[in-house]
Protein backbone atom coordinates (compact mmCIF):
# COMPACT_ATOMS: atom_id res chain seq x y z
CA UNK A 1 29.49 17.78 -13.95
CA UNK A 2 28.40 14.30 -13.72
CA UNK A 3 25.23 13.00 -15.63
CA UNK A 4 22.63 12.00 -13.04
CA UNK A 5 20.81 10.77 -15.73
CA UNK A 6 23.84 8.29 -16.96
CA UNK A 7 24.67 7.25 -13.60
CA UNK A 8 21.00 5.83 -12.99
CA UNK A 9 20.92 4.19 -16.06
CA UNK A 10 23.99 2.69 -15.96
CA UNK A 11 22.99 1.31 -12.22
CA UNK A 12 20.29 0.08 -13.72
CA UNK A 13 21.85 -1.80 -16.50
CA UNK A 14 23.59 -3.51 -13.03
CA UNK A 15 20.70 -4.14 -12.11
CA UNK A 16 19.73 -6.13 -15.25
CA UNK A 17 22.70 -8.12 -15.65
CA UNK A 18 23.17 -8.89 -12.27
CA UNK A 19 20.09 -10.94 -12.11
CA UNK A 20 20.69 -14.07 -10.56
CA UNK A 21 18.73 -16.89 -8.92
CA UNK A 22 20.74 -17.05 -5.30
CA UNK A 23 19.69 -18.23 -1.75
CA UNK A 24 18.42 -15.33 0.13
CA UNK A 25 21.40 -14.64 2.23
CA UNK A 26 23.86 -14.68 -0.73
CA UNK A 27 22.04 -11.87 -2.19
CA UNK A 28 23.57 -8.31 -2.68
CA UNK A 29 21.71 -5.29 -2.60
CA UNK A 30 21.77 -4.51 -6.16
CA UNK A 31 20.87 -8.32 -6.54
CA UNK A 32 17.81 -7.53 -4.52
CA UNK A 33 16.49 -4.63 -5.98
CA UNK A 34 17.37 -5.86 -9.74
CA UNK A 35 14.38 -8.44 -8.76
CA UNK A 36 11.89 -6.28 -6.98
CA UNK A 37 12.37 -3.97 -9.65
CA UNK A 38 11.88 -6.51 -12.90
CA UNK A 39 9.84 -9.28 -11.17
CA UNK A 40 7.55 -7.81 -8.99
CA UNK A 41 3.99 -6.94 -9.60
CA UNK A 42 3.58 -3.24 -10.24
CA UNK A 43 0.69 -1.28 -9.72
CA UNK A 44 1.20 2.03 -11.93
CA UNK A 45 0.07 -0.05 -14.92
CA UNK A 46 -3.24 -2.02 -15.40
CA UNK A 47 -2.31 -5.87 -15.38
CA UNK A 48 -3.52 -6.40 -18.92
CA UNK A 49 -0.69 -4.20 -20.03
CA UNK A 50 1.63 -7.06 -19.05
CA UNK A 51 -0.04 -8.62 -22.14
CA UNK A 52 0.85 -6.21 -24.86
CA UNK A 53 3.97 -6.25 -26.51
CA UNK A 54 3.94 -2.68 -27.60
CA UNK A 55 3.96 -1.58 -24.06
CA UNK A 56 7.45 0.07 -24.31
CA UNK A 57 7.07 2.58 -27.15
CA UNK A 58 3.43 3.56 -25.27
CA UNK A 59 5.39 4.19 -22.30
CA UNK A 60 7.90 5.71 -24.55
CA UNK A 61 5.51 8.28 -25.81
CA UNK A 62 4.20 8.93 -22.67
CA UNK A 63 7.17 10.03 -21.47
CA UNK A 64 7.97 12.68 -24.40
CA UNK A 65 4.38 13.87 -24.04
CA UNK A 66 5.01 13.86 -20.28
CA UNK A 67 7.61 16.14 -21.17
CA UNK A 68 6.33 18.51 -24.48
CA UNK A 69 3.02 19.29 -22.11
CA UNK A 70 3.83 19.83 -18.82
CA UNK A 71 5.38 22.87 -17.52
CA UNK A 72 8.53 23.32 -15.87
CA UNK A 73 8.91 22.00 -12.26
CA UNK A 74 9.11 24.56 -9.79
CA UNK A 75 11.55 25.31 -7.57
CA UNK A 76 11.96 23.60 -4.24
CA UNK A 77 11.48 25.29 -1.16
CA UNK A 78 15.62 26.20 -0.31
CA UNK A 79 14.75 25.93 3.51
CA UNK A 80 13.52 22.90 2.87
CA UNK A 81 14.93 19.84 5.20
CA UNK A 82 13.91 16.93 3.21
CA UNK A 83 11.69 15.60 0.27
CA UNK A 84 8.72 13.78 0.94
CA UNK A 85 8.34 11.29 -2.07
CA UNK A 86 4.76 10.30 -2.90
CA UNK A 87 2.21 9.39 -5.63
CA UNK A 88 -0.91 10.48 -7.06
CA UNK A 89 -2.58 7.55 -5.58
CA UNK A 90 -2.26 9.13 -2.39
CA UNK A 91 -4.17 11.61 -0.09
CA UNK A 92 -1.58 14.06 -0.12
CA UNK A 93 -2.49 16.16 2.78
CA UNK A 94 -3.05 13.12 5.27
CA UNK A 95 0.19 12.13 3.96
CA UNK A 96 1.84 15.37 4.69
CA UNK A 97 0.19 15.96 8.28
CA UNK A 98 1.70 12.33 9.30
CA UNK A 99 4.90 12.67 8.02
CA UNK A 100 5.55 15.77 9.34
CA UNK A 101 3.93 14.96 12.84
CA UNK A 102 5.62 12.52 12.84
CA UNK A 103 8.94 12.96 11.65
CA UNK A 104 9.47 16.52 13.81
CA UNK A 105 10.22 18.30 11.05
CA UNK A 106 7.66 20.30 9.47
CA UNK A 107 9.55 22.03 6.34
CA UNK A 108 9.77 18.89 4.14
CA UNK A 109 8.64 19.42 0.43
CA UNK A 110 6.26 17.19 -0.82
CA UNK A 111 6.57 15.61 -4.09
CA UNK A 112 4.58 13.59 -6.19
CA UNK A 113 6.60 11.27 -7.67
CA UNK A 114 4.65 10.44 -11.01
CA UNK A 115 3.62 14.46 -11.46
CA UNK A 116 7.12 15.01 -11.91
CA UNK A 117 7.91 17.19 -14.99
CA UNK A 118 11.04 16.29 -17.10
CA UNK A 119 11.00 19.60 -19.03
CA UNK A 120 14.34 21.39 -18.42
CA UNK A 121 15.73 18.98 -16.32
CA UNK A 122 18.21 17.48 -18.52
CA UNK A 123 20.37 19.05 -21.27
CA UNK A 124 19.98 17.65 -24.94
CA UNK A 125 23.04 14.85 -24.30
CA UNK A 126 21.31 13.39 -21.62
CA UNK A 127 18.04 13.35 -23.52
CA UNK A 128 20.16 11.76 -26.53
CA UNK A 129 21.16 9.18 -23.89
CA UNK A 130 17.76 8.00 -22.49
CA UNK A 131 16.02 8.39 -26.09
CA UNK A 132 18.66 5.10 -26.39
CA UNK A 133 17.94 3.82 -23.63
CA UNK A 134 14.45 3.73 -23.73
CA UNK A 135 14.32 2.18 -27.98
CA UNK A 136 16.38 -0.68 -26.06
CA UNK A 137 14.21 -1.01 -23.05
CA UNK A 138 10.84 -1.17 -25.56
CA UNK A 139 12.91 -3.41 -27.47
CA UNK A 140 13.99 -5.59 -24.44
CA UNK A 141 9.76 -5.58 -23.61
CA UNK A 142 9.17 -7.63 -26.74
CA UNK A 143 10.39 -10.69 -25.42
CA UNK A 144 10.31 -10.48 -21.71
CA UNK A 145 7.64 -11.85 -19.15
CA UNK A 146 7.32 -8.91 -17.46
CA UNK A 147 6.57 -6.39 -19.53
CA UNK A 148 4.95 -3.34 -17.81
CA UNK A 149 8.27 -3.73 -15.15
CA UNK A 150 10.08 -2.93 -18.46
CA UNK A 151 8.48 -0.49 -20.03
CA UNK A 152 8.13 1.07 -16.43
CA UNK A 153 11.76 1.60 -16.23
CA UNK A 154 11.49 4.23 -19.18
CA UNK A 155 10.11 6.50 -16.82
CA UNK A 156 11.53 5.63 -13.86
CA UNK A 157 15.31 6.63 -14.45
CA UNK A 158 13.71 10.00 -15.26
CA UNK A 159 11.90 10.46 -12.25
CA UNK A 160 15.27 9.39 -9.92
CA UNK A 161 17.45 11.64 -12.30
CA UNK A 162 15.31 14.59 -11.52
CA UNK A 163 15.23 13.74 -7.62
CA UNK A 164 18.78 13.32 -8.05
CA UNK A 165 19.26 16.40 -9.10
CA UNK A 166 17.07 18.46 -6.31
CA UNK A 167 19.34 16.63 -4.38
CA UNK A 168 22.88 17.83 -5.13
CA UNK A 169 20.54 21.30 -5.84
CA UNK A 170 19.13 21.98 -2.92
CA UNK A 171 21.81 19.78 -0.56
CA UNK A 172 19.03 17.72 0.50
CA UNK A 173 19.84 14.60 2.82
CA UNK A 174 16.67 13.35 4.54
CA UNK A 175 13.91 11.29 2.13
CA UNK A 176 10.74 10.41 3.44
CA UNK A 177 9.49 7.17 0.76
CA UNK A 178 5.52 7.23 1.26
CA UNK A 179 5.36 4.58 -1.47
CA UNK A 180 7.79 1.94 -0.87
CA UNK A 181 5.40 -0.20 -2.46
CA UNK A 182 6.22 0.71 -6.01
CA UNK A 183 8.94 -1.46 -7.69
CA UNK A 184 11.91 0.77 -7.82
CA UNK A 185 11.75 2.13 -4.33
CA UNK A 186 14.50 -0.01 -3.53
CA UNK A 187 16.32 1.27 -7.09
CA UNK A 188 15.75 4.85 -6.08
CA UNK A 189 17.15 3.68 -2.52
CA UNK A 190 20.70 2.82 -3.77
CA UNK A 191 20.76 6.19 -6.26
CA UNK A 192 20.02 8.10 -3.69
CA UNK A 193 22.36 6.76 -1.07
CA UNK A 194 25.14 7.67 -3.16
CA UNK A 195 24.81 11.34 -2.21
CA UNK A 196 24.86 10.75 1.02
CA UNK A 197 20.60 11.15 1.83
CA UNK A 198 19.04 9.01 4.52
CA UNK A 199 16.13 7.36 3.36
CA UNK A 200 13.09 6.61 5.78
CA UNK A 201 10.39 4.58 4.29
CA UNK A 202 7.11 4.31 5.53
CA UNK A 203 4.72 1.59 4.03
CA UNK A 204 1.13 1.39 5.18
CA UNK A 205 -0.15 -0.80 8.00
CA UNK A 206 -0.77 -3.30 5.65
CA UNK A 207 1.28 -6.87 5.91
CA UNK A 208 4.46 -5.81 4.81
CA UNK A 209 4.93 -9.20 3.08
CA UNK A 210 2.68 -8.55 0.95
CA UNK A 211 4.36 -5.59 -1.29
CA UNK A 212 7.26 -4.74 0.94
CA UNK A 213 9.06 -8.38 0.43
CA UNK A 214 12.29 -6.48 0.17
CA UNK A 215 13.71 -3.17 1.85
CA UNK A 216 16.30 -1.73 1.37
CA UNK A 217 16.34 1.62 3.39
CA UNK A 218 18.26 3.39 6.37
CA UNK A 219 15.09 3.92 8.70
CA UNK A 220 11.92 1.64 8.51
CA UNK A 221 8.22 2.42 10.05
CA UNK A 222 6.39 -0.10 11.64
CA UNK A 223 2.91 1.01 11.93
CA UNK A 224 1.48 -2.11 13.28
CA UNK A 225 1.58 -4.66 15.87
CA UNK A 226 1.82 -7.39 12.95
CA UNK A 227 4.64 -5.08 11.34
CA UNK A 228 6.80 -6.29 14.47
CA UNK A 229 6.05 -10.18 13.98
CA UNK A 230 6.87 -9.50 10.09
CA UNK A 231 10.24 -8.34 10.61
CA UNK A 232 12.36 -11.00 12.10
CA UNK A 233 11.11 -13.28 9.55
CA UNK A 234 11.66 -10.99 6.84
CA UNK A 235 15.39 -10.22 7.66
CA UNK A 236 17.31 -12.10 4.92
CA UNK A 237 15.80 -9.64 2.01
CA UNK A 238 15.86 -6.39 4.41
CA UNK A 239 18.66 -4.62 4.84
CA UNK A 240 17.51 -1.92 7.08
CA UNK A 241 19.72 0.12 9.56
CA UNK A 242 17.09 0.89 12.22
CA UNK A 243 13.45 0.63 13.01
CA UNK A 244 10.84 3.23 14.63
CA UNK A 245 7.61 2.67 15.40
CA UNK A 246 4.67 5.16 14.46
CA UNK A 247 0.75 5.08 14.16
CA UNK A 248 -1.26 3.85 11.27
CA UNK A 249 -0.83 6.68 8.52
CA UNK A 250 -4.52 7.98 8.80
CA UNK A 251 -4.93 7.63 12.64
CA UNK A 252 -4.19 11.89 13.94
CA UNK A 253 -7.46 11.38 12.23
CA UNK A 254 -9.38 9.53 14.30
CA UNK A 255 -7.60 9.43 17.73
CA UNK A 256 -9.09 11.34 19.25
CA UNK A 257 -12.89 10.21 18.54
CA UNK A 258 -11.95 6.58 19.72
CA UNK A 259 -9.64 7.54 22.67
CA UNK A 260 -10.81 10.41 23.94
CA UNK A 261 -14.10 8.93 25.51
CA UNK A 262 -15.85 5.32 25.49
CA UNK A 263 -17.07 4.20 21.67
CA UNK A 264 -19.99 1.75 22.60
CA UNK A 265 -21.37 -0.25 19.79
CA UNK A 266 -25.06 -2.06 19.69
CA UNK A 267 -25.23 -6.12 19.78
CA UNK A 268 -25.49 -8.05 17.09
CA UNK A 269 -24.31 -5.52 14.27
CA UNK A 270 -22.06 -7.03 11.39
CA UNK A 271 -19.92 -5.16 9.15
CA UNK A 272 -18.54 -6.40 5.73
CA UNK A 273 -15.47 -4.09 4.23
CA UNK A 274 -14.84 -4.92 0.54
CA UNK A 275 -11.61 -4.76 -0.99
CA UNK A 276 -13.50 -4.09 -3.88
CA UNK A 277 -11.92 -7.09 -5.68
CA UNK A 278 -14.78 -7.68 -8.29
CA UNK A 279 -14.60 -4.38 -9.17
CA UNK A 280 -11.13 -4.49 -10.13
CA UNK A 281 -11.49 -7.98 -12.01
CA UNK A 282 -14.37 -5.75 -14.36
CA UNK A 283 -12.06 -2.98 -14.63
CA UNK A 284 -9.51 -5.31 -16.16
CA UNK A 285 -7.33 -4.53 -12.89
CA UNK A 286 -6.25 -8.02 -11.32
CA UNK A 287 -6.47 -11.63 -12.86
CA UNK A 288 -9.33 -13.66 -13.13
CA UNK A 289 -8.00 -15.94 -10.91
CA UNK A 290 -7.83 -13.68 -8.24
CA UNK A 291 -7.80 -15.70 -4.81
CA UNK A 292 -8.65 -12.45 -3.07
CA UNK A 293 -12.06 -12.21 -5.35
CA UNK A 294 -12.79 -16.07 -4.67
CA UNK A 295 -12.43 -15.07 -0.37
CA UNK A 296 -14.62 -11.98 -0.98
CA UNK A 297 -17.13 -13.90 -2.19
CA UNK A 298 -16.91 -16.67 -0.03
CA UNK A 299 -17.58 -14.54 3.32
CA UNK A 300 -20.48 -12.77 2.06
CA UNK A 301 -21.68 -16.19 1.45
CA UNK A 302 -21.13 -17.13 4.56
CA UNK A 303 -22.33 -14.33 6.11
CA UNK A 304 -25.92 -14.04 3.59
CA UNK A 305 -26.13 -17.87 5.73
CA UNK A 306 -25.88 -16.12 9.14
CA UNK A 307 -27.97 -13.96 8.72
CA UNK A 308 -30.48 -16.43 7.68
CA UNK A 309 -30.18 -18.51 10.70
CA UNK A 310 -29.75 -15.68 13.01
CA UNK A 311 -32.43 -13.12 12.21
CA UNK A 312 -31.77 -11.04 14.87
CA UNK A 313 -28.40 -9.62 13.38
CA UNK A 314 -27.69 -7.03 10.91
CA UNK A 315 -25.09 -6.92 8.17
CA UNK A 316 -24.27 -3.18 6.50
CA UNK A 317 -21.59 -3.46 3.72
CA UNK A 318 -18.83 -0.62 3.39
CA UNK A 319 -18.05 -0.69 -0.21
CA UNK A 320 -13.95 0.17 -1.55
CA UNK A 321 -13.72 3.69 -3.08
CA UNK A 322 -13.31 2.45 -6.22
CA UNK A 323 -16.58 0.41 -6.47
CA UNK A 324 -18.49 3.82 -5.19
CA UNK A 325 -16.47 5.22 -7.84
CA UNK A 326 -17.69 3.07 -10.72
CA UNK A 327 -21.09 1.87 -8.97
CA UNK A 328 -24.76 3.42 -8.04
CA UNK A 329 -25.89 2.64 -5.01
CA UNK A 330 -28.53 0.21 -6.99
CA UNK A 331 -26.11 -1.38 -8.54
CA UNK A 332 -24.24 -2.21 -4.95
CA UNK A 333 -27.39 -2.79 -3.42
CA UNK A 334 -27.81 -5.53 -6.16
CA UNK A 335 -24.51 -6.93 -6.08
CA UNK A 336 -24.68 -7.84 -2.78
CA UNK A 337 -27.65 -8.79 -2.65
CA UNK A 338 -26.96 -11.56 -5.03
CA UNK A 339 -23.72 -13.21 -3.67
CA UNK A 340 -25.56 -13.15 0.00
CA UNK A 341 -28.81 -14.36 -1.29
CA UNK A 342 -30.64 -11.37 1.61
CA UNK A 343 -32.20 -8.50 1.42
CA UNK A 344 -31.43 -7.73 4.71
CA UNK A 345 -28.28 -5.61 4.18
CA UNK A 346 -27.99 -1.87 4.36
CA UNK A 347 -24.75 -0.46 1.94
CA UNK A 348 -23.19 2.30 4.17
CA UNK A 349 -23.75 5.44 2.96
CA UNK A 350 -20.85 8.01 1.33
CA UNK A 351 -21.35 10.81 4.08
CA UNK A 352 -17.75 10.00 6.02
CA UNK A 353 -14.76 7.88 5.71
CA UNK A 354 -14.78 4.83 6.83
CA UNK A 355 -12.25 4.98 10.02
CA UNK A 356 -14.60 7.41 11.28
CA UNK A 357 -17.20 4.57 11.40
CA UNK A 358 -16.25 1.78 12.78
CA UNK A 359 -18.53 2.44 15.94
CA UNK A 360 -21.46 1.44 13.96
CA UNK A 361 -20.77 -2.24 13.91
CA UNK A 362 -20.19 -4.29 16.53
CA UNK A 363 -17.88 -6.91 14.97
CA UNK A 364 -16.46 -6.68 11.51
CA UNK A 365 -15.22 -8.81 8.45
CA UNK A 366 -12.94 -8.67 5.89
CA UNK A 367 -10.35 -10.63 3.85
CA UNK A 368 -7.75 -8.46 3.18
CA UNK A 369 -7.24 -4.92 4.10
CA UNK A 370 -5.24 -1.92 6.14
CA UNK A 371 -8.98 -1.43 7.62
CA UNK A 372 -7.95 -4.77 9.65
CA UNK A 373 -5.08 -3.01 11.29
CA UNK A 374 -6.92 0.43 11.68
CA UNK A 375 -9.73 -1.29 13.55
CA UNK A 376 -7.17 -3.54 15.96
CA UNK A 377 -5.44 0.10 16.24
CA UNK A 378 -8.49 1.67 17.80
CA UNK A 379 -10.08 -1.34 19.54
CA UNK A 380 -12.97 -2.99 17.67
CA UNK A 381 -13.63 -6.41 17.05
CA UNK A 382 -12.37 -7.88 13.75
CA UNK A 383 -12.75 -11.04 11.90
CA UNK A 384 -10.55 -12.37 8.75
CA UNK A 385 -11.49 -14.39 5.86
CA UNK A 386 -8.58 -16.51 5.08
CA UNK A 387 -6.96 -16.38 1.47
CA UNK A 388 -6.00 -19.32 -0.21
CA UNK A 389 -2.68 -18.98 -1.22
CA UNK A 390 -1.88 -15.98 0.93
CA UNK A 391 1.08 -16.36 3.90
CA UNK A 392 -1.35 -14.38 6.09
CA UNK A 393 -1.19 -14.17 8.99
CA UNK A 394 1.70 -15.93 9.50
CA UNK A 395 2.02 -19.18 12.12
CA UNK A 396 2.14 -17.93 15.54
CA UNK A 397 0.27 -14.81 14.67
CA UNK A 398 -2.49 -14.01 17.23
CA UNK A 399 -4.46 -12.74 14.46
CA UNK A 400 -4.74 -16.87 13.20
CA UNK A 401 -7.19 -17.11 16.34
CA UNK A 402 -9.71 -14.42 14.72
CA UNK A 403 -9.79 -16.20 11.48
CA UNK A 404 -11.58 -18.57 9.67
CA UNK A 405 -11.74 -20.51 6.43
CA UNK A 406 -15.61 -22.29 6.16
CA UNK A 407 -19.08 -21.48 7.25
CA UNK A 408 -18.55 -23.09 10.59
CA UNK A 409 -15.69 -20.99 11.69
CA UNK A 410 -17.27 -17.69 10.91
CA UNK A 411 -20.84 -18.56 12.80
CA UNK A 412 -18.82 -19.87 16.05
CA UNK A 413 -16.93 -16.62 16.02
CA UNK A 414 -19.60 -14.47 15.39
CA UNK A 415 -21.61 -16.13 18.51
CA UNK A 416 -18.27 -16.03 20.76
CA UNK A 417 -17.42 -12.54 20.41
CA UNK A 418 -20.97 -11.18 20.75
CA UNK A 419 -21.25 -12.66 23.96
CA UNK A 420 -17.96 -10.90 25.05
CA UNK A 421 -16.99 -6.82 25.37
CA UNK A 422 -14.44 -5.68 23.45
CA UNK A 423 -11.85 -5.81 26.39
CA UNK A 424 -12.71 -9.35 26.83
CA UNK A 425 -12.12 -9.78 22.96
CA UNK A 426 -9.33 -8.61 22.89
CA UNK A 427 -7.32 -10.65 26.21
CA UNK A 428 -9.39 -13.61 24.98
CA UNK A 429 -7.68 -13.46 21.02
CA UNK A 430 -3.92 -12.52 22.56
CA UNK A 431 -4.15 -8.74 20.44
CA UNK A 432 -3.68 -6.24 22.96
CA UNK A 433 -0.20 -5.20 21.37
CA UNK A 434 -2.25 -4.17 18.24
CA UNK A 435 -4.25 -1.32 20.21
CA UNK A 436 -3.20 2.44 20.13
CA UNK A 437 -1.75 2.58 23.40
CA UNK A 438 1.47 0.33 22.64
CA UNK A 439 2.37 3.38 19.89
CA UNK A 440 2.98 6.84 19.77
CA UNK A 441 0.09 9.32 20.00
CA UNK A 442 -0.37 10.82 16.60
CA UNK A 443 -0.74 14.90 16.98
CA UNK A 444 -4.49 16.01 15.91
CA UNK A 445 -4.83 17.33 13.11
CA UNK A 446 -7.02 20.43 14.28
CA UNK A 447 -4.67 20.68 17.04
């Protein structure tokens, strides 16, 4: 029988060689992945790894104590219509719920992609074969600019081999990607399609620009009314055979709340959501040059300012998971406190999940986040800090006209949409096509 194992590694020595600097439209597929897998930013290491030239034997030994300590995978469900590939990042049973909701079909085994176990999944030739190929990737991540891509790879080819093989196991032909976002989703993508499996990838109502600049998949979800304005401009690196259009991933959870009845909100309440940006710069988790950092700060600037000159207004912050995760609530209280120069903000407390409060402000801000989309999605007023640097929104984007870049901006949209409903908001900013109605209802999860 064919080595699953070989044939991804020899695709992905393709991939390596086949590297070439080529207008957009001249690129192949393998051309296409080869860069999103070696040159795009991945998030499974931290970004300091990039700087550490040993990177590929850690991975290396990772992967053999990956395999020496974990036990065996179990077997897959054999009435099973499909995988669902995920990672430990995500919240697996939302995940699931949607997925399954959404797809139709509910007997799809989940997988998490980076729990995988490697223990008797390949026979000793094939481990003789990737021992090789992993000394030469290590070796390759002394001299190359993108290191943790590299090393990355080392595991990679296992996890694929192993899907591969559930695959051809189980006769297997629908995938479900929940993490196109990782930087050999589009590398999995061509293994895959070689034993005939569809491949429907679902990234998260986030810009798809933003880690989604290539696709290569049969079926694409658009969760988003700025997913639709993405796509004809991102045709020349996405090869996609069709596209459907679902919900945000999260929303069965909150439908019903929002659309059951009228959400009122009181006057004058501001909400700032964090991306948690300078958490991640402490945590040795983005650059210090982060642009995204520089915007976070800026708006709660700006907003410590309005709230000076407009006493009557409130501002509560809703902190990222990962600074509740790392911070007390003194040390947010402090934080924020600081870059807005007041001590007139309230940090929301850790009771319930943010989509489940958006009620409790009138009109929001933020810089960068799938909150932005989630929001639009169910109707609430939402402002954006602009990102230096960052192609978003894109021109002709009614979400340019709820933006703003200095001090100025922010107060004169502040004072214009307070005076408005959120009807009026919305018809007056051009985003109607963003709210729930123009997408299918997700099914309740306690339904």
């Amino acid at each position: 029988m064919k080595s699953q194992l070989k044939a991804v590694i020899d695709l992905h020595e393709q991939l390596y060689h086949g590297l070439k600097e080529l207008p957009d439209d001249r690129q192949t597929e393998e051309q296409l992945a080869g860069e999103n897998l070696f040159a795009f930013s991945t998030f499974r290491l931290p970004a300091a790894s990039n700087q550490r030239p040993l990177i590929g034997f850690s991975v290396l030994k990772s992967a053999i104590t990956r395999c020496l300590k974990s036990s065996a995978n179990p077997s897959l469900d054999e009435y099973s219509a499909g995988i669902i590939v995920s990672s430990s990042s995500c919240d697996h049973v939302n995940a699931q719920h949607y997925i399954r909701s959404m797809s139709g079909k509910k007997n799809l085994t989940y997988i998490i992609k980076d729990r995988i176990s490697f223990r008797g999944e390949f026979s000793w030739t094939e481990w003789i074969t990737w021992f090789f190929f992993a000394l030469k990737q290590s070796l390759r991540t002394l001299g190359s600019k993108e290191k943790s891509n590299m090393a990355l790879t080392i595991i990679e080819v296992l996890e694929i081999s192993v899907l591969l093989k559930w695959l051809e196991r189980y006769n297997l032909k629908n995938i479900y990607d929940f993490v196109p976002f990782e930087v050999d989703s589009n590398f999995m993508y061509l293994c895959t399609r070689e034993l005939g499996a569809h491949t429907t990838k679902i990234p998260s109502p986030g810009p798809l620009s933003t880690h989604n600049k290539i696709m290569l998949c049969d079926t694409l979800v658009l969760s988003g009314g700025y997913h639709f304005e993405e796509v004809a401009r991102l045709k020349a690196r996405y090869h996609v055979g069709s596209y459907i259009s679902w919900p945000p991933e999260r929303a069965h959870t909150y439908y019903d709340f929002y659309t059951k009845s009228e959400v009122k909100t009181n006057p004058m309440t501001l909400g700032f959501y964090s991306h948690g940006e300078w958490i991640r710069k402490k945590n040795g988790l983005v650059k210090d040059t982060s642009s995204l950092l520089q915007a976070e700060e800026d708006a709660l600037r700006f907003l410590g300012r309005f709230l000076s000159e407009h006493p009557d207004f409130s501002l509560t912050i809703y902190p990222h998971p990962k600074e509740r995760k790392s911070c007390s609530a003194d040390e947010l209280q402090s934080y924020y406190c600081a870059l807005t120069g007041s001590s007139r903000i309230e940090i929301a407390s850790a009771d319930k999940g943010t989509t489940l409060r958006f009620q409790e402000v009138d009109t929001a801000i933020t810089c960068y986040s799938t909150i932005i989309f989630e929001r639009l999605y169910c109707g609430f007023k939402t402002l954006i800090k602009r990102i230096d640097e960052h192609d978003f929104p894109k021109s002709g984007s009614p979400l340019n006209t709820v933006c703003f870049e200095n001090y100025e901006q922010l107060s004169a949209l502040i004072i214009n949409g307070s005076s408005v409903d959120k009807t009026h908001f919305f018809e007056q900013h051009g985003l109607n096509d963003y709210l729930h109605y123009h997408f299918p209802t997700p099914i309740s999860n306690h339904g």
